[in-house]
Protein backbone atom coordinates (compact mmCIF):
# COMPACT_ATOMS: atom_id res chain seq x y z
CA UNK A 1 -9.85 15.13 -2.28
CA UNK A 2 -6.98 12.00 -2.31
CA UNK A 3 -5.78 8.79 -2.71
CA UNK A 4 -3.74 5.36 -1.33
CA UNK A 5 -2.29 1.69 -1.58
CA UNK A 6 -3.23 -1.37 -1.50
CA UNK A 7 -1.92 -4.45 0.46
CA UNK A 8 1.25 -4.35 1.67
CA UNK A 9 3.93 -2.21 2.21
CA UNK A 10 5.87 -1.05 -0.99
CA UNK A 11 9.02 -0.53 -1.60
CA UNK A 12 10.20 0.63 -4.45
CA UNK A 13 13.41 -0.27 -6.57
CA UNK A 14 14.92 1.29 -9.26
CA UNK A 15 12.83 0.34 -12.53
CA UNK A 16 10.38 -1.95 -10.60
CA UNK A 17 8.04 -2.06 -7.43
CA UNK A 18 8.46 -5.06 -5.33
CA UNK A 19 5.48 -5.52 -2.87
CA UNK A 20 6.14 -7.18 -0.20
CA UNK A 21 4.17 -8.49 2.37
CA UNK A 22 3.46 -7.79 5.84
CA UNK A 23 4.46 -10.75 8.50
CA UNK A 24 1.18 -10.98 11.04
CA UNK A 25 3.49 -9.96 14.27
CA UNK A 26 4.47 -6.52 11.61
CA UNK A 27 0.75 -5.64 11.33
CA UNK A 28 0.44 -6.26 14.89
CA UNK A 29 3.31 -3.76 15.43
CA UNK A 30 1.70 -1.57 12.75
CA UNK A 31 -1.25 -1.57 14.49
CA UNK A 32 0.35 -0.09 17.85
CA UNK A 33 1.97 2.55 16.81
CA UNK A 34 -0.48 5.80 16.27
CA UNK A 35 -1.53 6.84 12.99
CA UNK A 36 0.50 8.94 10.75
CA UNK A 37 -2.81 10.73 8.83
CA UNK A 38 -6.23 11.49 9.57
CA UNK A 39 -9.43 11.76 7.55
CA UNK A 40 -11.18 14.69 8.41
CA UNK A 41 -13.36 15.46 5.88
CA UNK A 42 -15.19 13.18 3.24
CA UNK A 43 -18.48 14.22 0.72
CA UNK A 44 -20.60 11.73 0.04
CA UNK A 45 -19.28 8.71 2.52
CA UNK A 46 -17.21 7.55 -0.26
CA UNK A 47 -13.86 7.49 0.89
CA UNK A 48 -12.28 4.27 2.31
CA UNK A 49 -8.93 2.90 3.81
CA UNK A 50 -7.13 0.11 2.41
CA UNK A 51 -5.19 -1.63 5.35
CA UNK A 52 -1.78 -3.26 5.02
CA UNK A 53 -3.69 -6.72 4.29
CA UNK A 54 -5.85 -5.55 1.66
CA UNK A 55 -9.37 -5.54 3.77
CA UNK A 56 -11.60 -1.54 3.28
CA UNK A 57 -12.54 -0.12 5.96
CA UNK A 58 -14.87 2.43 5.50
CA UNK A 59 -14.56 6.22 7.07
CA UNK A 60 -16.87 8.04 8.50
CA UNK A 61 -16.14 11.77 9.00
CA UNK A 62 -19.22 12.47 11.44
CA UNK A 63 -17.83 14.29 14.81
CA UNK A 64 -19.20 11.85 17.26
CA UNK A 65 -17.56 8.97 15.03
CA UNK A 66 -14.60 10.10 14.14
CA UNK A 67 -11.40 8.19 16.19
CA UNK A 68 -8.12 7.34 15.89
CA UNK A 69 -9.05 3.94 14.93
CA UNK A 70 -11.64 4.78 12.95
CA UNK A 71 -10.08 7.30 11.23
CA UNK A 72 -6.12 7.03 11.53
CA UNK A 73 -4.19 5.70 8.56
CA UNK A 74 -0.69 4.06 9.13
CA UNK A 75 2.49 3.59 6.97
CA UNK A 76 1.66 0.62 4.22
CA UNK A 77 -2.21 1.73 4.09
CA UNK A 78 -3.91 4.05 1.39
CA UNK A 79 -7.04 6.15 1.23
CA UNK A 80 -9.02 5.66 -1.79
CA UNK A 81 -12.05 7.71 -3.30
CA UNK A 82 -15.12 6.84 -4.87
CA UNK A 83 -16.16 7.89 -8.44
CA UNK A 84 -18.24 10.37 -6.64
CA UNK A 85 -16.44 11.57 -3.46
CA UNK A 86 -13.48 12.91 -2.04
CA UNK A 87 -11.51 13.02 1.02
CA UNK A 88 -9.45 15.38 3.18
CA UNK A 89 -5.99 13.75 4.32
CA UNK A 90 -4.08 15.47 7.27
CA UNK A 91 -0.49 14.92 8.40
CA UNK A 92 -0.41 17.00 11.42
CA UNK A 93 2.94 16.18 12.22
CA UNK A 94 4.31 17.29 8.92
CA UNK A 95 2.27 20.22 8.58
CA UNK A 96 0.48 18.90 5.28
CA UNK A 97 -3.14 18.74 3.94
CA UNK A 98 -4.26 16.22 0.99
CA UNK A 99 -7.23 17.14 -0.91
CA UNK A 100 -7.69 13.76 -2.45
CA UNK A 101 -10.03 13.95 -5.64
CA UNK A 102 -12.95 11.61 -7.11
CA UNK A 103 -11.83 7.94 -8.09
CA UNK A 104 -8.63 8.64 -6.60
CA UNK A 105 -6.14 6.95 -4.29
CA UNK A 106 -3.36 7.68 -2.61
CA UNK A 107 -0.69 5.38 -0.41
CA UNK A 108 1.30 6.13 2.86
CA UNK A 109 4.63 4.22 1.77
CA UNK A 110 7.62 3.52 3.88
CA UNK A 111 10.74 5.64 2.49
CA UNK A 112 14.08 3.87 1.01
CA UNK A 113 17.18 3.44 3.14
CA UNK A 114 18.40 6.87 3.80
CA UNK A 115 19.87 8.51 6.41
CA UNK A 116 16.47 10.10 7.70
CA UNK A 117 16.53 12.50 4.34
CA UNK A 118 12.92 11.78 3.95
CA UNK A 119 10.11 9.75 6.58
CA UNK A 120 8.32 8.26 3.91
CA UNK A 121 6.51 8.18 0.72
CA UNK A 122 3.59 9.60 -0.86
CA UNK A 123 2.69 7.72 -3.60
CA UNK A 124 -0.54 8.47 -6.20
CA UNK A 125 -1.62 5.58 -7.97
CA UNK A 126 -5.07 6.92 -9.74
CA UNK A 127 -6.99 10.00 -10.30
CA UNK A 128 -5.63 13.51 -8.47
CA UNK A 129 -4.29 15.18 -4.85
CA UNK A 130 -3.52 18.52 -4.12
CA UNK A 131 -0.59 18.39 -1.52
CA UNK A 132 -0.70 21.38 0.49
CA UNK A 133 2.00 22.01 3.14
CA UNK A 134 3.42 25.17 4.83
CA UNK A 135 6.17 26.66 4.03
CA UNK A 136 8.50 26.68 7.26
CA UNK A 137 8.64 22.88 7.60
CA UNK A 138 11.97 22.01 7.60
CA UNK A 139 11.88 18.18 6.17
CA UNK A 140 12.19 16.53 3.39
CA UNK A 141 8.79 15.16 1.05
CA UNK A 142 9.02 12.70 -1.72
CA UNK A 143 5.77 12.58 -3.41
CA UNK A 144 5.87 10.00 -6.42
CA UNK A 145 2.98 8.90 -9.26
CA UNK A 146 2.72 5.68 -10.97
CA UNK A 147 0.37 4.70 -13.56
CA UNK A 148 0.44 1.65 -15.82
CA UNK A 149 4.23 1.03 -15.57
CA UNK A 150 5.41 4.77 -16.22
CA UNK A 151 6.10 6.76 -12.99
CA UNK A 152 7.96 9.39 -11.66
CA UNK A 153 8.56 11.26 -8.30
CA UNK A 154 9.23 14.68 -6.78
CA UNK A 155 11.72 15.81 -3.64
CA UNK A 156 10.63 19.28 -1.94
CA UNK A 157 10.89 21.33 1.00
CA UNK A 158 8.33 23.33 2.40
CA UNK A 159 6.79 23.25 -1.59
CA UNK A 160 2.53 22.89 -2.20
CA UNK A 161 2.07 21.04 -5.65
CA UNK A 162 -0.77 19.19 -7.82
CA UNK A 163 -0.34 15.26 -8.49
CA UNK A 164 -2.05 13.75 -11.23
CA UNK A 165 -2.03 10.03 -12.72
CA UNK A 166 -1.90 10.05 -16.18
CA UNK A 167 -2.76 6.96 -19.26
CA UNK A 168 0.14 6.33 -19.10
CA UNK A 169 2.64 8.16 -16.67
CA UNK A 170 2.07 11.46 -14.14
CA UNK A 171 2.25 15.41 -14.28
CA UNK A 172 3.57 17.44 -11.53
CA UNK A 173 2.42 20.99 -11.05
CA UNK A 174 4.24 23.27 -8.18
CA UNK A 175 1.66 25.93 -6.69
CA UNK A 176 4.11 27.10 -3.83
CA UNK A 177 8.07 27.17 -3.52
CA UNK A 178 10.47 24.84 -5.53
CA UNK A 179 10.56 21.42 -5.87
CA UNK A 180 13.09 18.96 -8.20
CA UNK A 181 11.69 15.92 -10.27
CA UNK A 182 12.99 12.72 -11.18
CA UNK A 183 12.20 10.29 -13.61
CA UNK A 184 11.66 6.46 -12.96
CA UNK A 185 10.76 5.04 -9.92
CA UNK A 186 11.59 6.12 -6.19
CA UNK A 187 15.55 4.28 -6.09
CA UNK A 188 15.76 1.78 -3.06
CA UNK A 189 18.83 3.46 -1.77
CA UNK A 190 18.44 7.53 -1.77
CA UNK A 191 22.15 9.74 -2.19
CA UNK A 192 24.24 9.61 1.04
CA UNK A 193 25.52 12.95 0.63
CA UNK A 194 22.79 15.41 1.63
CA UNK A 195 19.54 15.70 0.55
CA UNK A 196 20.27 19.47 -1.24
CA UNK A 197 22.43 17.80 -3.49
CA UNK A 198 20.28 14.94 -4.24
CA UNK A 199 17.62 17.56 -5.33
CA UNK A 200 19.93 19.28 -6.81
CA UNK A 201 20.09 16.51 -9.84
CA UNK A 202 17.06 16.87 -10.77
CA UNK A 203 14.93 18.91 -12.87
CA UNK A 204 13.92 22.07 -10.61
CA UNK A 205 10.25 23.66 -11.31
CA UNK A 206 9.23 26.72 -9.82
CA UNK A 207 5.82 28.20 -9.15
CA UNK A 208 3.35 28.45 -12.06
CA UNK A 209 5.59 25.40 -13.63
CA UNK A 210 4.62 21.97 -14.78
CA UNK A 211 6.40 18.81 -15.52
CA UNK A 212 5.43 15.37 -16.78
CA UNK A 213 6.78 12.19 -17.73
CA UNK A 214 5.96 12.78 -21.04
CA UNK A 215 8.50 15.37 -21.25
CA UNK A 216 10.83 15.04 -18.01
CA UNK A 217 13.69 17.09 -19.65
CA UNK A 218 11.79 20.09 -19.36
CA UNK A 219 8.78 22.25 -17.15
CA UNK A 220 6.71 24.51 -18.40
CA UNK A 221 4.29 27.44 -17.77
CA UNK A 222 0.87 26.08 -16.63
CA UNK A 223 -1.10 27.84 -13.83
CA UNK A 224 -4.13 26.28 -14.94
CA UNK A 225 -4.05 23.19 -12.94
CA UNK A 226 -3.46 24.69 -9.72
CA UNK A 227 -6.21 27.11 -10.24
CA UNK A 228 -8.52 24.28 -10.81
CA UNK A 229 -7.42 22.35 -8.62
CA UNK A 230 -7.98 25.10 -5.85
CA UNK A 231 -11.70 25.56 -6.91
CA UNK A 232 -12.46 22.20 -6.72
CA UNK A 233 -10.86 22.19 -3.04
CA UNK A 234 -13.24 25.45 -1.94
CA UNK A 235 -15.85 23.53 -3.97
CA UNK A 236 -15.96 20.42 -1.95
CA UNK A 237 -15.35 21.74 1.15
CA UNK A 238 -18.20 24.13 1.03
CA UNK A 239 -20.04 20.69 -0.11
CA UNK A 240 -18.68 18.95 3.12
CA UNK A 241 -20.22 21.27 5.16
CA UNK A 242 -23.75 21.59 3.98
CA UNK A 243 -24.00 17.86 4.24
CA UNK A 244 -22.51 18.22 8.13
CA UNK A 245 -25.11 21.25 8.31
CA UNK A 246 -28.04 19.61 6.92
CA UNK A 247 -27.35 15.84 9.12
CA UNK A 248 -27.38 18.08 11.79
CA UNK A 249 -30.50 19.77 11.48
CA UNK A 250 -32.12 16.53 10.66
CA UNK A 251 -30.75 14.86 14.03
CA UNK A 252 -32.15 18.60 15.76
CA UNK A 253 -35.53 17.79 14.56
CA UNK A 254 -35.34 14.40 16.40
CA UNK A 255 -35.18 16.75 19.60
CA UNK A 256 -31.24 16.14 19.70
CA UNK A 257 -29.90 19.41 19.80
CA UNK A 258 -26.38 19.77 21.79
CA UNK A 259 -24.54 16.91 21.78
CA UNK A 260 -21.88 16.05 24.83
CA UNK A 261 -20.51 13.40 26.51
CA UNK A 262 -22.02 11.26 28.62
CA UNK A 263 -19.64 11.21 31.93
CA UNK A 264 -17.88 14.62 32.60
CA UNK A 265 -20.07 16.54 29.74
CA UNK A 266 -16.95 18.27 28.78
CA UNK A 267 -15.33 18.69 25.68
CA UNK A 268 -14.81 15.77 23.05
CA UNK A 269 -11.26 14.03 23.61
CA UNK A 270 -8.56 15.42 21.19
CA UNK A 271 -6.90 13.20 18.80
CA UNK A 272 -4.63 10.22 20.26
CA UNK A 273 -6.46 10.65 23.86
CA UNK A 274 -8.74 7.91 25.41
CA UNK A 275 -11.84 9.19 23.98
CA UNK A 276 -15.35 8.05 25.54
CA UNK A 277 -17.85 7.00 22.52
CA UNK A 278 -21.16 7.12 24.62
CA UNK A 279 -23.43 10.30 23.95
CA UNK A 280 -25.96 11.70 25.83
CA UNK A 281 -28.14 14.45 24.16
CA UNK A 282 -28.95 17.43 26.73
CA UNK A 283 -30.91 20.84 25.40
CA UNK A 284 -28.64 24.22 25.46
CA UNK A 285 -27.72 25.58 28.36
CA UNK A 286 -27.12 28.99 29.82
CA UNK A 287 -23.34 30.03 30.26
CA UNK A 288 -23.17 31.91 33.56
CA UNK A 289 -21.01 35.32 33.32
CA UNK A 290 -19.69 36.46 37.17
CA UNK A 291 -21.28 40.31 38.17
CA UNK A 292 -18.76 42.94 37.31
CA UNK A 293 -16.53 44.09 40.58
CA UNK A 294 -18.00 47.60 40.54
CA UNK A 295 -21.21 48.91 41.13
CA UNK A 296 -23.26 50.12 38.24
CA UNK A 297 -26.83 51.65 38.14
CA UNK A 298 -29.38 49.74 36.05
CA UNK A 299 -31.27 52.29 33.62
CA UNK A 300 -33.43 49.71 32.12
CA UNK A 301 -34.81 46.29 33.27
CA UNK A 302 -32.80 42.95 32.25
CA UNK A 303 -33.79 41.11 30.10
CA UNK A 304 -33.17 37.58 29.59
CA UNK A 305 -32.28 36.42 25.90
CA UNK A 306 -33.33 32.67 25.83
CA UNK A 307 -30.37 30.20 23.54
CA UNK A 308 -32.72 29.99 21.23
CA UNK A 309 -33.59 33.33 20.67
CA UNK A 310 -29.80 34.16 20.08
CA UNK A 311 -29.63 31.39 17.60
CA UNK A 312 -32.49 33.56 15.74
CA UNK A 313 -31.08 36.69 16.15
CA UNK A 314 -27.46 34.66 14.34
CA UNK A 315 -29.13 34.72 11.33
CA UNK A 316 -27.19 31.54 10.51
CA UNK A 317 -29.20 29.07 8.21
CA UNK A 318 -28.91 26.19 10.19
CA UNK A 319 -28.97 27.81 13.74
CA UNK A 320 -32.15 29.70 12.74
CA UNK A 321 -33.90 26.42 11.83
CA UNK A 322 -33.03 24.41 14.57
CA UNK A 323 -33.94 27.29 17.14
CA UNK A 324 -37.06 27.93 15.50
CA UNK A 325 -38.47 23.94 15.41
CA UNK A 326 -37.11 23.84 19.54
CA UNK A 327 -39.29 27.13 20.26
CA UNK A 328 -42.65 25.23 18.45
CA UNK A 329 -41.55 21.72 19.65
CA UNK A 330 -44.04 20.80 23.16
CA UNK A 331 -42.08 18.32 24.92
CA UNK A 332 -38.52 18.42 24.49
CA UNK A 333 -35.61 15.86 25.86
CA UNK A 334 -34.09 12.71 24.86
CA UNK A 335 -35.44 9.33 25.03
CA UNK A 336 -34.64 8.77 28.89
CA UNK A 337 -36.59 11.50 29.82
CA UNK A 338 -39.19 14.18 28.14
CA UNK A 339 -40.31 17.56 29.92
CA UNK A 340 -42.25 20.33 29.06
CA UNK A 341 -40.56 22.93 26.57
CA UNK A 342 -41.32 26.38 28.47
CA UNK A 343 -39.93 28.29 25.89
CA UNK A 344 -42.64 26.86 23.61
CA UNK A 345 -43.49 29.46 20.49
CA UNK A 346 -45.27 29.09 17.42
CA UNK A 347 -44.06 31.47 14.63
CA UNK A 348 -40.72 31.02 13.11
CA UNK A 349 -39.32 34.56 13.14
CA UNK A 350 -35.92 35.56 12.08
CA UNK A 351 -33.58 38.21 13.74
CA UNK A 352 -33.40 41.45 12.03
């Protein structure tokens, strides 16, 4: 659900948008620094990155693939869409969320010369992004839209809107707090003297509101876009994970059920930590829960509930399916070694 750049790192002038291009010891420098954005959700693997040189690279959203390298976008690079796909864009720094929409894209700029009123640009160059961004971040964001030649750009704080490229030109729509729009392209110098009175010269649209280039003397009442905007949002990410769901199950009936890592079989590495990529697949194991400190007396005789049968009893789709092909598979394991499957059963039966 968003969108990016092409090669090079833009920067944008008042009335034009010079491009220029990135020296080989500047990507290299580029390349060090960790990314600004993730990926973290994409339907249909079609979502790619454009780098600063103009080569795709495509992203893959699966959990045992996903890396900062793999993953990460930098300043100068864009994430584009397919005609049938979409992609979720994080800035976890900046407390923001893209939804980047079908046969979109969407480009990490650097910002003009200010004095640190804004860290860089968001620029839309085809098809639609939600922004979405809490509302006690304290810095500036200057999202901007260009399409064929018309173009126009936003300043907000703490403020959620809808972006969409136009034929020609682009509409802002504001779903949260307050935001000010400007006509023209992002200027390559930004006001000196305070980014509240920089906003304060341009148009201001509140909540419910909607501006466009069309008509950039004026917003008006239009809810409509953020409403749709936020089905399509529940729409694909409900789509995102029955696909993640149903790979799963598909690996599970392979006899891969819990995947872990292959040294310390801990926890996957969090973002921007060494990360180890080699998997082993192990079957699920039994957590062990220390005896209570006081006595008690045992009415009944224990019983022990199997992983497997508590994934039936979950009644969750995918848990129940996977549990219920481990109970009737014989010989369970991964390739490096196969043993007998004790808790072999042969009726699928779902908890009540």
């Amino acid at each position: 659900m968003v969108r990016f750049t092409y090669a090079g790192a833009g920067i944008v002038m008042s009335g034009a948008l010079l491009v220029a291009p990135i020296a080989a010891g500047q990507q290299q420098e580029t390349e060090a620094r960790p990314p600004m954005a993730y990926v973290t959700a994409v339907t249909e693997n079609a979502a790619s990155c454009v780098d600063t040189s103009g080569e795709l690279r495509q992203l893959d959203t699966r959990s045992y693939r996903f890396s900062d390298e793999n993953n990460g976008v930098h300043l100068g690079e864009s994430v584009r869409t397919s005609m049938d796909g979409s992609a979720m864009v994080t800035l976890f720094d900046h407390g923001i969320v893209i939804h980047l929409e079908h046969s979109s894209e969407l480009a990490f700029l650097p910002a003009p010369q200010t004095d640190d009123l804004v860290s860089f640009v968001l620029m839309l160059r085809s098809g639609r992004a939600y922004v979405l961004r809490r509302g006690d971040v304290d810095d500036w964001l200057l999202v901007a839209c260009e399409s064929q030649g018309v173009a126009g750009y936003t300043l907000s704080r703490g403020a959620s809107l809808v972006v969409r490229a136009e034929v020609p030109g682009a509409a802002f729509t504001v779903s949260h707090g307050r935001l000010a729009f400007f006509e023209g392209d992002v200027p390559e110098v930004l006001p000196a003297d305070g980014a509240a009175a920089w906003a304060g010269l341009g148009a201001a649209v509140d909540a419910g509101r909607s501006i466009t280039t069309r008509e950039p003397d004026r917003a008006i009442e239009d809810a409509l876009p953020v409403a749709t905007a936020t089905s399509r949002l529940n729409r694909e990410m409900y789509k995102f994970g029955v696909e993640s769901s149903a790979r799963w199950v598909a690996e599970a009936e392979q006899g891969d059920f819990t995947p872990v890592r292959g040294a310390a079989r801990g926890e996957p590495g969090l973002i921007s930590q060494v990360r180890q990529e080699a998997f082993v697949f192990d079957q699920p194991r039994t957590s062990v829960i220390p005896a209570p400190a006081t006595q008690a007396e045992i009415l009944t005789r224990a019983t022990r509930i199997s992983p497997a049968e508590a994934s039936l009893q979950s009644r969750i789709p995918t848990a129940v399916v996977a549990a219920s092909r481990f109970l009737n598979a014989r010989f369970i394991g991964s390739s490096g070694g196969l043993r007998v499957n004790r808790e072999i059963r042969r009726n699928i039966v779902f908890g009540k």
